[in-house]
C-alpha atoms as a PDB file:
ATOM      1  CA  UNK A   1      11.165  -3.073  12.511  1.00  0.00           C
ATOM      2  CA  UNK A   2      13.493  -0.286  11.076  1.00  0.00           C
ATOM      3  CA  UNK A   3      12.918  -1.116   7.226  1.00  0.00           C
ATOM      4  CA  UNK A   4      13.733   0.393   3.525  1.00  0.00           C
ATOM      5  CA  UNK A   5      13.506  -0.829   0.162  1.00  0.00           C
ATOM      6  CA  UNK A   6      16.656  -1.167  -2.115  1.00  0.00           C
ATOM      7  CA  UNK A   7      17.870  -3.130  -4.455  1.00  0.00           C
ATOM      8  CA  UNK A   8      21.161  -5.406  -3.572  1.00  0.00           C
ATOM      9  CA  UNK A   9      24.022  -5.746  -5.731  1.00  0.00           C
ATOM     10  CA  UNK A  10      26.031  -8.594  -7.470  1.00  0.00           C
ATOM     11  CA  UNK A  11      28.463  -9.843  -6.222  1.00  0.00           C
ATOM     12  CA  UNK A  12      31.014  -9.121  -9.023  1.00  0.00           C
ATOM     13  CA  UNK A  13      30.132  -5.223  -8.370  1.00  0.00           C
ATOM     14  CA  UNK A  14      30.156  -5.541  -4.674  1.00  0.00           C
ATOM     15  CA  UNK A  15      34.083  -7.165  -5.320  1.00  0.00           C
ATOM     16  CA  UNK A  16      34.475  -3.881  -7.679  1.00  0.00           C
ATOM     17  CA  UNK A  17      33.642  -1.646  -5.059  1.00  0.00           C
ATOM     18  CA  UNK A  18      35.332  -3.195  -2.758  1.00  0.00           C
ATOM     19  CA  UNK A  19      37.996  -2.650  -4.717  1.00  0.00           C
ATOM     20  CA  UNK A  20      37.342   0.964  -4.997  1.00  0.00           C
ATOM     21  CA  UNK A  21      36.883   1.426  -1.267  1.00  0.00           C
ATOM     22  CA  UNK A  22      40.211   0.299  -0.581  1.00  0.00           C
ATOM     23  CA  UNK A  23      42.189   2.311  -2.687  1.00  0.00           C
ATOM     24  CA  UNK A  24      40.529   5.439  -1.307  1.00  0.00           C
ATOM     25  CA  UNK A  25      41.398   4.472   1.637  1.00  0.00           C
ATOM     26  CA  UNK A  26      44.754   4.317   0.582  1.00  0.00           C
ATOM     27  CA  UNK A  27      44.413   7.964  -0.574  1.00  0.00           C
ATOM     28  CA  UNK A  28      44.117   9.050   2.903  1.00  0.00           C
ATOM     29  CA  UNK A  29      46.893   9.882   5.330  1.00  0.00           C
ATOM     30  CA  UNK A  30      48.449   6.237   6.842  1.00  0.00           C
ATOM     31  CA  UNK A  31      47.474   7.562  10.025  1.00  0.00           C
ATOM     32  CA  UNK A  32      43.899   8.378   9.104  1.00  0.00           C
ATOM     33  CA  UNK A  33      42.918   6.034   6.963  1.00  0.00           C
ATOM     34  CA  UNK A  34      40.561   3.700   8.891  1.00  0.00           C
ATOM     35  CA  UNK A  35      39.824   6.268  11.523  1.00  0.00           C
ATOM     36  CA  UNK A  36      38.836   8.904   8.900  1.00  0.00           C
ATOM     37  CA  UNK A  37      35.406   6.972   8.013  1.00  0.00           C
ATOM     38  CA  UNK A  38      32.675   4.073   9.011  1.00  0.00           C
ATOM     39  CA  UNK A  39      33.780   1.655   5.822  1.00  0.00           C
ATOM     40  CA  UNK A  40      30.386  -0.523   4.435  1.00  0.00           C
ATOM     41  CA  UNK A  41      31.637  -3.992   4.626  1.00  0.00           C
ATOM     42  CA  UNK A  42      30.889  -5.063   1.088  1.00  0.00           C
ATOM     43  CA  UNK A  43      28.199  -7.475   2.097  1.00  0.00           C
ATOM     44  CA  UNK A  44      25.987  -4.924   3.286  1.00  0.00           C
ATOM     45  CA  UNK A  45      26.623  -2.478  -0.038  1.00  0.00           C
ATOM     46  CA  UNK A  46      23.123  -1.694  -1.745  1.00  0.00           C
ATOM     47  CA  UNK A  47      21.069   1.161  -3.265  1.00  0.00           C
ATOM     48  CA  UNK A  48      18.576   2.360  -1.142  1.00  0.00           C
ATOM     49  CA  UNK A  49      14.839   3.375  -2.985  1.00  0.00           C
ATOM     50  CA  UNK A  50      13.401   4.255  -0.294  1.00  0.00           C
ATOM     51  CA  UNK A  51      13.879   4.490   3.673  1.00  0.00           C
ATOM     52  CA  UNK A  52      11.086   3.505   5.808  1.00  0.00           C
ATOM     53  CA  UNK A  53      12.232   4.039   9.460  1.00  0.00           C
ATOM     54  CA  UNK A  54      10.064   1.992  12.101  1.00  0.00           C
ATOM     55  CA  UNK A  55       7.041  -0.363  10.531  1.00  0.00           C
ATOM     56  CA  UNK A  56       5.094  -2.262  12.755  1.00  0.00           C
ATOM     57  CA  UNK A  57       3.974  -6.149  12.459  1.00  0.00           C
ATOM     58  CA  UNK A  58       0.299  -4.841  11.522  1.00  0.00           C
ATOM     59  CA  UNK A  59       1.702  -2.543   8.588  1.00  0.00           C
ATOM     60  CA  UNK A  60       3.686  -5.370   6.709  1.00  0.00           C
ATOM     61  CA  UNK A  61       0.790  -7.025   4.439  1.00  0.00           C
ATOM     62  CA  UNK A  62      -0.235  -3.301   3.424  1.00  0.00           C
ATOM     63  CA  UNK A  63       3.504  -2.949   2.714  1.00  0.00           C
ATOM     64  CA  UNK A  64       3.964  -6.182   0.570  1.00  0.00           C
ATOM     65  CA  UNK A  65       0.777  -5.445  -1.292  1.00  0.00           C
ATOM     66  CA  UNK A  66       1.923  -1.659  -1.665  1.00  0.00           C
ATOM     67  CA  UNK A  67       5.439  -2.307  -3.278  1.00  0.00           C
ATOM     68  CA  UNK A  68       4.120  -5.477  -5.252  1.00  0.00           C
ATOM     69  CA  UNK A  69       1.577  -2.956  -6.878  1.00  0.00           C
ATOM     70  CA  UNK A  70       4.149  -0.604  -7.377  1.00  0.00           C
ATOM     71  CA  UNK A  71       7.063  -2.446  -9.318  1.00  0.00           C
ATOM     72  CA  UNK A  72       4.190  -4.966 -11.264  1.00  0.00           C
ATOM     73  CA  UNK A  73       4.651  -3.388 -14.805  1.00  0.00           C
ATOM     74  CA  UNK A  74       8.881  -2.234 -14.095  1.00  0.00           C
ATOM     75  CA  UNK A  75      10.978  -4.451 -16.164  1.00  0.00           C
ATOM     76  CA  UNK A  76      14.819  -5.361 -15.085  1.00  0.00           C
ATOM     77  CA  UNK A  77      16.932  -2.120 -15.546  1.00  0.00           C
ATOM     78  CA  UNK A  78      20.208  -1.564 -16.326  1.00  0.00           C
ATOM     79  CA  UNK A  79      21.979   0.672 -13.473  1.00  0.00           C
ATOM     80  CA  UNK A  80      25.163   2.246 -14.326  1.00  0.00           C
ATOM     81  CA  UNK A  81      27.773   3.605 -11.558  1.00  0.00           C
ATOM     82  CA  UNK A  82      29.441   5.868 -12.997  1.00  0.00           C
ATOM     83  CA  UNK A  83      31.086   8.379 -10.290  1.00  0.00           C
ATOM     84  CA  UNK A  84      32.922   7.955  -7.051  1.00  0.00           C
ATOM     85  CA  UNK A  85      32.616  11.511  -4.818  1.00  0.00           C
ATOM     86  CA  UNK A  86      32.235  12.489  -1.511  1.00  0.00           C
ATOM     87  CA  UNK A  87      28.438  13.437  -0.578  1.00  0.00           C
ATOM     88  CA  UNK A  88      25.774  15.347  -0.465  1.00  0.00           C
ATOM     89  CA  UNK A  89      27.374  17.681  -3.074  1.00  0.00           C
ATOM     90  CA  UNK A  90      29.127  20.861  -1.503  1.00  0.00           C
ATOM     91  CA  UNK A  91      28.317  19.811   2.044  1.00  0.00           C
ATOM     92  CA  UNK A  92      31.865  20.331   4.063  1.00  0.00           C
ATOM     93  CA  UNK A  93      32.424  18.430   5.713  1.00  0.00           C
ATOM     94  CA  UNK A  94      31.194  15.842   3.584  1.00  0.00           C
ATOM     95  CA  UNK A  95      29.188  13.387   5.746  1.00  0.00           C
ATOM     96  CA  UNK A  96      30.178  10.492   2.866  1.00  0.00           C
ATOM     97  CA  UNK A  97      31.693   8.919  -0.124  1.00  0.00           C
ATOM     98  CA  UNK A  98      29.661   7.480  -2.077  1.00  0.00           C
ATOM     99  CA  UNK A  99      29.414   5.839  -5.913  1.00  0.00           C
ATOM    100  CA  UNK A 100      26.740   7.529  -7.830  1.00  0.00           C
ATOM    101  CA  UNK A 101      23.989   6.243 -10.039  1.00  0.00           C
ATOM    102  CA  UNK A 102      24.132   7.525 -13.646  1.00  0.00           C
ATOM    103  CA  UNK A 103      20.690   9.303 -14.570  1.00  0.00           C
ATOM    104  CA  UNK A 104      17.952   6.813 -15.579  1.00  0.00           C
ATOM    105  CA  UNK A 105      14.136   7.396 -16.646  1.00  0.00           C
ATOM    106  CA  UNK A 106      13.342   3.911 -15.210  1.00  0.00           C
ATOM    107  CA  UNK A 107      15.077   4.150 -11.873  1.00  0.00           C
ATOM    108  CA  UNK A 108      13.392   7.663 -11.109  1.00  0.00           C
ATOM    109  CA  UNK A 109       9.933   5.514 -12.474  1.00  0.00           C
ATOM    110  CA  UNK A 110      10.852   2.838 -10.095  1.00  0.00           C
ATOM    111  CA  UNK A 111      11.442   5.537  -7.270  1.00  0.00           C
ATOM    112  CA  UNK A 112       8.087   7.772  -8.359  1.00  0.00           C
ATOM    113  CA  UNK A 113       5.567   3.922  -7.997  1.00  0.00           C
ATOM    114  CA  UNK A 114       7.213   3.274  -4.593  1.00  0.00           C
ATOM    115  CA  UNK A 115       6.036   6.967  -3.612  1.00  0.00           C
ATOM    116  CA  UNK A 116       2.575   5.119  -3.208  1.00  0.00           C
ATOM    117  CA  UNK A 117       3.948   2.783  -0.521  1.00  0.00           C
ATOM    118  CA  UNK A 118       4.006   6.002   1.708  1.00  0.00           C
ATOM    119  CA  UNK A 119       0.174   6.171   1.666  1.00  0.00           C
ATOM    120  CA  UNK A 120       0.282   2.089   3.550  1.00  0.00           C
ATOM    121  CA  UNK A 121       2.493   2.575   6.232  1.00  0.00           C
ATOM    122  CA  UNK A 122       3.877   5.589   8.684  1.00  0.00           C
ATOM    123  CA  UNK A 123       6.313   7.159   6.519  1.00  0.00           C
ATOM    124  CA  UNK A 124       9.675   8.896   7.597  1.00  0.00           C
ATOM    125  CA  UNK A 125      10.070  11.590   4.839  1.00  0.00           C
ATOM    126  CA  UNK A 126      13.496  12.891   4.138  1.00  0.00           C
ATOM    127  CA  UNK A 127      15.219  13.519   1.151  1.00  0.00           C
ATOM    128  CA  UNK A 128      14.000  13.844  -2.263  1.00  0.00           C
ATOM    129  CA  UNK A 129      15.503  10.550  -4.112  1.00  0.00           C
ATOM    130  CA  UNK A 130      19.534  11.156  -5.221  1.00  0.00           C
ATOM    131  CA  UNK A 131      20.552   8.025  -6.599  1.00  0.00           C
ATOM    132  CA  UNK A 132      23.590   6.018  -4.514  1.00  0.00           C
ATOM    133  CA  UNK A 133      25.788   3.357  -3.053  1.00  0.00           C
ATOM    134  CA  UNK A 134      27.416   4.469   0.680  1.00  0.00           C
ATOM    135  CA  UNK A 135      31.160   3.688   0.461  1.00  0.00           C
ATOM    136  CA  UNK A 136      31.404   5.023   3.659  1.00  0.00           C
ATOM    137  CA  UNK A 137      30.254   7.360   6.218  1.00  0.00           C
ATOM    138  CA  UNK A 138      33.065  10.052   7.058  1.00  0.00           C
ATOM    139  CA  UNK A 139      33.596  10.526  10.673  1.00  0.00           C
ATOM    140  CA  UNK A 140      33.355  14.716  11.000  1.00  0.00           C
ATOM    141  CA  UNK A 141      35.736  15.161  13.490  1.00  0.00           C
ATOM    142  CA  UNK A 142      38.378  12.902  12.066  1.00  0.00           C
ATOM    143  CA  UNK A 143      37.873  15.046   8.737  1.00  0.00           C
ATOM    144  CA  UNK A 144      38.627  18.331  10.617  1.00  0.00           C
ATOM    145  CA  UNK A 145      41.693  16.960  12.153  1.00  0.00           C
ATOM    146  CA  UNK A 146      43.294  16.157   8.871  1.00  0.00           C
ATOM    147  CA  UNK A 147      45.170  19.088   7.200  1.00  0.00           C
ATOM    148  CA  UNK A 148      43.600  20.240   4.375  1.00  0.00           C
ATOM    149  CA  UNK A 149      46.133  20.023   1.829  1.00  0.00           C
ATOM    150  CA  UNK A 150      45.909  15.988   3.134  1.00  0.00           C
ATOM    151  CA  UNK A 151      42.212  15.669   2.625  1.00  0.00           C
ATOM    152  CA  UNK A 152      42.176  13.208  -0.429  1.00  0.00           C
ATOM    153  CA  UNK A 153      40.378  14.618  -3.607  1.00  0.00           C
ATOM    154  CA  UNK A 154      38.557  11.070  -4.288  1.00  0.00           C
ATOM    155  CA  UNK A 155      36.340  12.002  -7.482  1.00  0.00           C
ATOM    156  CA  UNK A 156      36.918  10.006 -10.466  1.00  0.00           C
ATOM    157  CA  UNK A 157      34.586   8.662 -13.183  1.00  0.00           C
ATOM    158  CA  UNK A 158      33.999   4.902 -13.094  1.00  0.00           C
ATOM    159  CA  UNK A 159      31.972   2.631 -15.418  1.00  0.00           C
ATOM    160  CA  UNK A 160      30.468  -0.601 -13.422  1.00  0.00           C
ATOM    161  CA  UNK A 161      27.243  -1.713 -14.591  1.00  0.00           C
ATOM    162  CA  UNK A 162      24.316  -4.540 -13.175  1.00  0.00           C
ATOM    163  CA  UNK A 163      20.872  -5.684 -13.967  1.00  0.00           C
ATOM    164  CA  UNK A 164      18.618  -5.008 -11.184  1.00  0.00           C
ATOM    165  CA  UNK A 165      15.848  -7.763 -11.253  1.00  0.00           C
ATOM    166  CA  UNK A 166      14.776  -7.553  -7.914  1.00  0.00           C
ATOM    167  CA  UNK A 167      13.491  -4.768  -5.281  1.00  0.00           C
ATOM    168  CA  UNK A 168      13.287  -5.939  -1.806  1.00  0.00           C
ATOM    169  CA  UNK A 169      12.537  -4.834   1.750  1.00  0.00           C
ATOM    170  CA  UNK A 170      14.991  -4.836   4.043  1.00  0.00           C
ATOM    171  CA  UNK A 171      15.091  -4.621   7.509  1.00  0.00           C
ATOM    172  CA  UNK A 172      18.018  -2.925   9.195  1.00  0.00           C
ATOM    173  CA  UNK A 173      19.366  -3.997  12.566  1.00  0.00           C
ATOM    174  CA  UNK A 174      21.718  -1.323  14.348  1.00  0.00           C
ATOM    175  CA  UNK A 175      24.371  -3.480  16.202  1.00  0.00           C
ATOM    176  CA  UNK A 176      27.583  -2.435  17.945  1.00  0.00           C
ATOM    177  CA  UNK A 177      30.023  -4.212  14.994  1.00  0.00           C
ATOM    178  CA  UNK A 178      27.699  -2.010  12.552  1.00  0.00           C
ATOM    179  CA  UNK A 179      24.638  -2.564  11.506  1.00  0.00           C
ATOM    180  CA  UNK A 180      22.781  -6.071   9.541  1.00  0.00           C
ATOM    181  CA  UNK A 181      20.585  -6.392   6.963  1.00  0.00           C
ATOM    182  CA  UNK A 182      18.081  -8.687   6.257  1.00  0.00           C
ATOM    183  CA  UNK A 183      15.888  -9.381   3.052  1.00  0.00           C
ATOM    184  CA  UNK A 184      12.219  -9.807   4.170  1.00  0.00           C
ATOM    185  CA  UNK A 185      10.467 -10.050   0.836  1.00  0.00           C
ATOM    186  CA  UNK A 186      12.018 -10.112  -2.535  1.00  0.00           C
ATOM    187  CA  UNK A 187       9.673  -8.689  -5.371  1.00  0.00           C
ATOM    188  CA  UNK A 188      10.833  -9.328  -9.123  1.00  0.00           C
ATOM    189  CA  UNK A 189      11.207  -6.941 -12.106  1.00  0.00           C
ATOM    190  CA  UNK A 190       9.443  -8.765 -15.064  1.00  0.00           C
ATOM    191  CA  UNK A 191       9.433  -7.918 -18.665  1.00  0.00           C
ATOM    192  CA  UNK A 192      12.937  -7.078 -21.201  1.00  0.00           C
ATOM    193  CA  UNK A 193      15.541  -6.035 -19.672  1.00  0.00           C
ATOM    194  CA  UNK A 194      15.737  -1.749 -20.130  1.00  0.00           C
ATOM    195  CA  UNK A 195      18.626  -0.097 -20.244  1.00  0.00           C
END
């Protein structure tokens, strides 16, 4: 199973972004503006912890106990999105717009105790943790055919904010309309709610 923990948003900020996704796509060129990018469908919009890549049947009840260990003593947290830009930083062509995660002790915390789950399963390392919600994943070589005084400068500030009560593992299934997520075990945040 091709798994990763995250934690799903509400649906009033998955409506916001939605929102948000389709007015930069009405920054791009008519011509380009579905073609440019792979557009999350707002159901599958989410902030992804940590990716697993492939875990096996055996590995799941060393998972569950893993990430239940992990998140015990994290209390709800207050994420806020506070940036739309296209990402990673300075990488051109930018492989994808995303909404950014304003800088948060807990969130890092949350991200530093799920660092154990590597030890319980095979672990696909990658990235050091940037916090994010994929908009969209730009197509490269619909990018390059735009001119560049077309290319949409999408940055803006925006202020959306959720309580994330729950962290959950997901397993991802790659299908030809794109790909569909399921929630395999939900674990809850106890505690007062940290901002």
């Amino acid at each position: 199973m091709r798994l990763f923990l995250a934690i799903n948003l509400p649906q009033t900020i998955k409506k916001g972004l939605a929102d948000l996704q389709q007015e930069i796509k009405n920054s791009f060129p008519m011509e380009a503006a579905d073609a440019v990018a792979k557009w999350v469908i707002p159901a599958n919009l989410h902030l992804t912890l940590l990716f697993l890549g492939e875990v096996g049947d055996k590995e799941m009840p060393f998972l569950i106990k893993a990430v239940e260990t992990a998140v015990k003593n994290i209390p709800p947290i207050v994420l806020h999105l506070n940036k739309i830009c296209y990402g990673p930083t300075k990488k051109i062509p930018p492989q994808f717009i995303w909404v950014k995660i304003a800088p948060n002790q807990i969130l890092q915390k949350i991200c530093k105790e799920l660092g154990s789950v590597r030890n319980q399963v095979p672990y696909n390392a990658g990235r050091a943790f940037v916090g994010h919600i994929t908009l969209a994943r730009v197509k490269e070589w619909v990018w390059k055919k735009i001119d560049p005084e077309e290319q949409p400068e999408i940055a803006q500030e925006i202020d959306l904010k959720f309580t994330a009560r729950h962290i959950e593992i997901m397993q991802s299934q790659l299908k030809r309309i794109g790909p569909e997520y399921t929630i395999l075990q939900s674990f809850p945040l106890k505690g007062l709610v940290r901002p």
